[in-house]
C-alpha atoms as a PDB file:
ATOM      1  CA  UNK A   1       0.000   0.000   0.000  1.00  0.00           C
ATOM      2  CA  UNK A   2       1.922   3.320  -0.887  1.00  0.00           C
ATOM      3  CA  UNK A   3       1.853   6.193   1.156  1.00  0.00           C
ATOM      4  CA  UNK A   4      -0.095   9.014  -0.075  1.00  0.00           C
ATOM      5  CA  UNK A   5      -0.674  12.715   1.380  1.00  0.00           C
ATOM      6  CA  UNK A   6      -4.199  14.533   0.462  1.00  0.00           C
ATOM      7  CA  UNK A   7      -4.937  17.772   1.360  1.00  0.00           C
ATOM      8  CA  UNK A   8      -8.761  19.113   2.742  1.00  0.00           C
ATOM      9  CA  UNK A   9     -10.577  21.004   5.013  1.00  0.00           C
ATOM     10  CA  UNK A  10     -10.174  21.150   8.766  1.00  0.00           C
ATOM     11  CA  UNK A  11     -13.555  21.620  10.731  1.00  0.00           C
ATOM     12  CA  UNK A  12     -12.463  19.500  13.665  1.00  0.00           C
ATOM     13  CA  UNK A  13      -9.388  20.028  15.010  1.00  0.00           C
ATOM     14  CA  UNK A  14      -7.200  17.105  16.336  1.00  0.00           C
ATOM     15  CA  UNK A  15      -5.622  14.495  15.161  1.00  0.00           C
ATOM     16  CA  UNK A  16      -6.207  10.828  14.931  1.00  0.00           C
ATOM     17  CA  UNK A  17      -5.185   7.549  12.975  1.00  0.00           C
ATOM     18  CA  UNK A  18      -7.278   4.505  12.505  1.00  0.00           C
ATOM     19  CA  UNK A  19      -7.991   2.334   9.450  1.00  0.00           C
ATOM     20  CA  UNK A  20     -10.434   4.130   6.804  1.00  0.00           C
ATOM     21  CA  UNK A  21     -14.130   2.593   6.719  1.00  0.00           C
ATOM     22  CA  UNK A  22     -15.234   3.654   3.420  1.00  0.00           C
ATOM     23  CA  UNK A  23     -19.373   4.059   2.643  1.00  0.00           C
ATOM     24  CA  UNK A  24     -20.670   4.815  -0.740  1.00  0.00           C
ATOM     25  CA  UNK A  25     -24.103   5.849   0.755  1.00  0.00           C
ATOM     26  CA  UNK A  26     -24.873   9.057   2.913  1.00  0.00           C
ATOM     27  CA  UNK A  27     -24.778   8.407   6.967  1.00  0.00           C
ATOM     28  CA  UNK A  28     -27.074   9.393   9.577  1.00  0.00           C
ATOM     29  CA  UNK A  29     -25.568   9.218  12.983  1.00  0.00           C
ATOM     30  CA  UNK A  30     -29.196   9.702  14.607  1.00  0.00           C
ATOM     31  CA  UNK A  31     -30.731   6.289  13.923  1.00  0.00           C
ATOM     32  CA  UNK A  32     -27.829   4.126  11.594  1.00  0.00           C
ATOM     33  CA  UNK A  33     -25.555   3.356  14.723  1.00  0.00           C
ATOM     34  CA  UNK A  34     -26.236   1.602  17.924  1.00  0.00           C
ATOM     35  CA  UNK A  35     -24.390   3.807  20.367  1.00  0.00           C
ATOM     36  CA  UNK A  36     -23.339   1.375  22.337  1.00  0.00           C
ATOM     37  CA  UNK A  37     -21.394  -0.823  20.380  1.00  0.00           C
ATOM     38  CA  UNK A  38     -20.575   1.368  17.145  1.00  0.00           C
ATOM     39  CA  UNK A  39     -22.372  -1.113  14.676  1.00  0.00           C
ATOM     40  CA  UNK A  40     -23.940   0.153  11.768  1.00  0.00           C
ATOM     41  CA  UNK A  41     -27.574  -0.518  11.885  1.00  0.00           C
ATOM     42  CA  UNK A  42     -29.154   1.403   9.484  1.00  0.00           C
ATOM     43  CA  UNK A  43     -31.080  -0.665   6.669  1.00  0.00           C
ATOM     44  CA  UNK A  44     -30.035   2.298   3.944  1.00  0.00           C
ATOM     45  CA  UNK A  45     -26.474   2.199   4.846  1.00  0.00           C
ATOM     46  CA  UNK A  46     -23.907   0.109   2.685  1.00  0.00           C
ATOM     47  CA  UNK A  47     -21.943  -0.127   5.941  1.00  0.00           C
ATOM     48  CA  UNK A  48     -25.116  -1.877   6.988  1.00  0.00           C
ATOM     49  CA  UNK A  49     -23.433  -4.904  10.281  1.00  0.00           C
ATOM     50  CA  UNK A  50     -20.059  -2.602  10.145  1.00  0.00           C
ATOM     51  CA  UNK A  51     -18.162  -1.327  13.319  1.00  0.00           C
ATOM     52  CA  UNK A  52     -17.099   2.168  13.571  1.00  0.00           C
ATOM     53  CA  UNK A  53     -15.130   2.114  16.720  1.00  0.00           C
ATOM     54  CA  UNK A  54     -11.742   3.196  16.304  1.00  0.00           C
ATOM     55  CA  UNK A  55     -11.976   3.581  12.321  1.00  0.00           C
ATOM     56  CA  UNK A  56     -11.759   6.469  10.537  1.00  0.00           C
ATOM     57  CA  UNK A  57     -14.906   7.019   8.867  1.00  0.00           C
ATOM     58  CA  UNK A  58     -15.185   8.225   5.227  1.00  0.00           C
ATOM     59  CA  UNK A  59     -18.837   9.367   4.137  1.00  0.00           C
ATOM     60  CA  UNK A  60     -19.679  11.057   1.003  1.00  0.00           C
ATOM     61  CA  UNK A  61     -22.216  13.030   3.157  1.00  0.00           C
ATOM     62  CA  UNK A  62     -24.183  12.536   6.486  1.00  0.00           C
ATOM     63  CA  UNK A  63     -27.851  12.771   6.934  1.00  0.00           C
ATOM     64  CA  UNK A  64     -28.953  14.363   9.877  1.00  0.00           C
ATOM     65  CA  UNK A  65     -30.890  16.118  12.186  1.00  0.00           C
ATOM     66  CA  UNK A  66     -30.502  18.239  15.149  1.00  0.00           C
ATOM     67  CA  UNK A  67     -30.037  15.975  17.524  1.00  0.00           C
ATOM     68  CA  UNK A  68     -27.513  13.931  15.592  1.00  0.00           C
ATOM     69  CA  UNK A  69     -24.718  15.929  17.657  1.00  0.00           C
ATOM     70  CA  UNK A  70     -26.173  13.650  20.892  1.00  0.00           C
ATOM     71  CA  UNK A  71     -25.894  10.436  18.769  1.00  0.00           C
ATOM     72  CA  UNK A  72     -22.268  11.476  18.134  1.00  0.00           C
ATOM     73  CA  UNK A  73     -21.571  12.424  21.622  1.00  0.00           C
ATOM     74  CA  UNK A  74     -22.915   9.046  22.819  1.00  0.00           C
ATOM     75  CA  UNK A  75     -20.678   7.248  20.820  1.00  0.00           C
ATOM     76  CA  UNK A  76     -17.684   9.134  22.683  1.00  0.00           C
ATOM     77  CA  UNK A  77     -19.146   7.946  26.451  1.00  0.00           C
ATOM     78  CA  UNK A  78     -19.746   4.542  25.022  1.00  0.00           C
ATOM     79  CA  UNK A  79     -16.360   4.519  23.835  1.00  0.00           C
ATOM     80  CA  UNK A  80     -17.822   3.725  20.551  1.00  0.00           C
ATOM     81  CA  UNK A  81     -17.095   6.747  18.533  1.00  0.00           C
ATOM     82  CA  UNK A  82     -14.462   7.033  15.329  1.00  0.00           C
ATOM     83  CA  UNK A  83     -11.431   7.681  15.446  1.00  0.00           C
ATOM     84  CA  UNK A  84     -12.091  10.920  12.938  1.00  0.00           C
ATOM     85  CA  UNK A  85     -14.470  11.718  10.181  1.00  0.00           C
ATOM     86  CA  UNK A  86     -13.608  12.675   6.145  1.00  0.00           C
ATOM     87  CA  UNK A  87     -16.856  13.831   4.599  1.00  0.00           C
ATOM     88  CA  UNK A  88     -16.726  14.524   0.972  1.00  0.00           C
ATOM     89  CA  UNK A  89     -18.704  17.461   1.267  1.00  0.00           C
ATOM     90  CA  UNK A  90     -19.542  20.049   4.606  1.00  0.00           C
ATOM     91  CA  UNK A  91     -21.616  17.983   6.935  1.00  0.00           C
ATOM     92  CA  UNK A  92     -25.311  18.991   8.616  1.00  0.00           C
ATOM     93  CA  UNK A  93     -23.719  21.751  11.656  1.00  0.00           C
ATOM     94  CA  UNK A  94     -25.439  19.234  13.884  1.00  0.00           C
ATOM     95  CA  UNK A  95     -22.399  16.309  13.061  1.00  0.00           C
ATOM     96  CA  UNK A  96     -19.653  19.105  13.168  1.00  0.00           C
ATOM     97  CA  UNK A  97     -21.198  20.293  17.124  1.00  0.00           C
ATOM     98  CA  UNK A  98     -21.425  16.741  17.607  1.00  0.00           C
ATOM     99  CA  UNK A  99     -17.453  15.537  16.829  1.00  0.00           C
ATOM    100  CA  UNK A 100     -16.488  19.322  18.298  1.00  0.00           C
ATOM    101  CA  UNK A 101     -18.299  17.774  21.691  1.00  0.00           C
ATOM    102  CA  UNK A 102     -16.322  14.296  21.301  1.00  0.00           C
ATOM    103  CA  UNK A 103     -13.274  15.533  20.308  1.00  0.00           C
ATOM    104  CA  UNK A 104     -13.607  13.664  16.976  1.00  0.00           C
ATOM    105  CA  UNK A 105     -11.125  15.115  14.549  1.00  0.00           C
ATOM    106  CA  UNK A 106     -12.740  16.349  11.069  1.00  0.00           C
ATOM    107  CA  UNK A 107     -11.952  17.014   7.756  1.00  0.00           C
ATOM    108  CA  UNK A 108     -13.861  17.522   4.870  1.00  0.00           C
ATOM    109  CA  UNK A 109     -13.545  18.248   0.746  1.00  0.00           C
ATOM    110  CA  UNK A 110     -10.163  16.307   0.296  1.00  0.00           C
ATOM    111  CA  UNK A 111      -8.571  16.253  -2.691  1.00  0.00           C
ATOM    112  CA  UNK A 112      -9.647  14.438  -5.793  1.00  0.00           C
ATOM    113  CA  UNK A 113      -7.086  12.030  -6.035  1.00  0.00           C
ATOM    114  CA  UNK A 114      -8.013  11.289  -2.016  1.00  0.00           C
ATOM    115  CA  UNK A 115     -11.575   9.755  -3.750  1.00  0.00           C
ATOM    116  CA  UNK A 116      -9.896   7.776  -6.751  1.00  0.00           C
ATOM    117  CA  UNK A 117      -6.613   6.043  -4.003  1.00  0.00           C
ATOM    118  CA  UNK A 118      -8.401   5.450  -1.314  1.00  0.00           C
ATOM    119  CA  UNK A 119      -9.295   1.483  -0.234  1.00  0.00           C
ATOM    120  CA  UNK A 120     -11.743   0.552   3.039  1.00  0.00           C
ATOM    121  CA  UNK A 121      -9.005  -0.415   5.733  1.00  0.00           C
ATOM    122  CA  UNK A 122      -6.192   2.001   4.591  1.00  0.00           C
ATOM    123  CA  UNK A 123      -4.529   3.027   7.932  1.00  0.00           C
ATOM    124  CA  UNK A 124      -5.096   6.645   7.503  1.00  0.00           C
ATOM    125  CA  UNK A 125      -4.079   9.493   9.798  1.00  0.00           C
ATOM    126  CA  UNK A 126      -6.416  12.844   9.923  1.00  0.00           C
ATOM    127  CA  UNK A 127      -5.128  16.264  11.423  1.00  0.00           C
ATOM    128  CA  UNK A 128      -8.048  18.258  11.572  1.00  0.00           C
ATOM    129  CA  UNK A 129      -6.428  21.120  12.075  1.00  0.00           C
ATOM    130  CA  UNK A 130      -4.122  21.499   9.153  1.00  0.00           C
ATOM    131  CA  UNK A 131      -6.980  19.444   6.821  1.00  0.00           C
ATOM    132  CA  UNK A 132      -4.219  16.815   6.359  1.00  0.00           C
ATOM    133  CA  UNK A 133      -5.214  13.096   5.255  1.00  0.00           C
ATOM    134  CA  UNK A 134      -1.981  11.025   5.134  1.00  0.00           C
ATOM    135  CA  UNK A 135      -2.242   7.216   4.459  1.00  0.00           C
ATOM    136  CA  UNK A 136       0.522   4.870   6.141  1.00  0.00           C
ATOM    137  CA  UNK A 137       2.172   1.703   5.213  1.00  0.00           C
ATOM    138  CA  UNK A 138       0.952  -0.797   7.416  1.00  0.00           C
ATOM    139  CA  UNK A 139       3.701  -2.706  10.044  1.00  0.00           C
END
């Protein structure tokens, strides 16, 4: 796997490394996870029986509501939560007051190339506040 560096946005400062769990489909963190355990549970979700404890979780977009920043938060005092988020595009404020609460680094509109490289279980590491993606060779 070859090292790669992308460049984004930071919206969540921090950083964090975790291997990438890659969806296809939109996320909503108010009803797709179970907050205790980090599964996936949401029927619409092509993560659908996936764990996102401790990944780094890459969404083309979230779906959500005000109260999705509770969902998130949850996920933190479950210990439950990401590791950090990459959205392709700005997320609902909700998600962003949500990871700012958890301490969930985020980053958001990487690069092209970021889109076309990336595999699901890449180790990835995300400063959020540069807006740095940079993908490791695994040990």
């Amino acid at each position: 796997m070859p090292e790669g560096v992308w460049q984004a946005r930071g919206v969540v400062g921090g950083q964090a490394e975790g291997a990438a769990l890659v969806s296809r489909t939109a996320l909503s963190f108010l009803g797709d996870l179970d907050i205790c355990s980090g599964v996936v549970v949401g029927r619409s979700s092509d993560l659908l029986g996936a764990c996102v404890t401790g990944r780094v979780l890459v969404l083309p977009a979230s779906r959500g509501s005000a109260g999705a920043w509770r969902f998130l938060f949850q996920l933190k005092v479950h210990d439950s939560h990401p590791a950090a988020l990459v959205l392709k595009e700005l997320p609902d404020p909700s998600v962003t007051q949500g990871a700012i609460l958890s301490g969930v680094p985020m980053v958001v509109e990487p690069e092209a190339e970021f889109w076309e490289d990336l595999r699901d279980g890449d180790l990835l590491q995300v400063d959020g506040t540069i807006g740095r993606i940079a993908r490791r060779n695994a040990e």
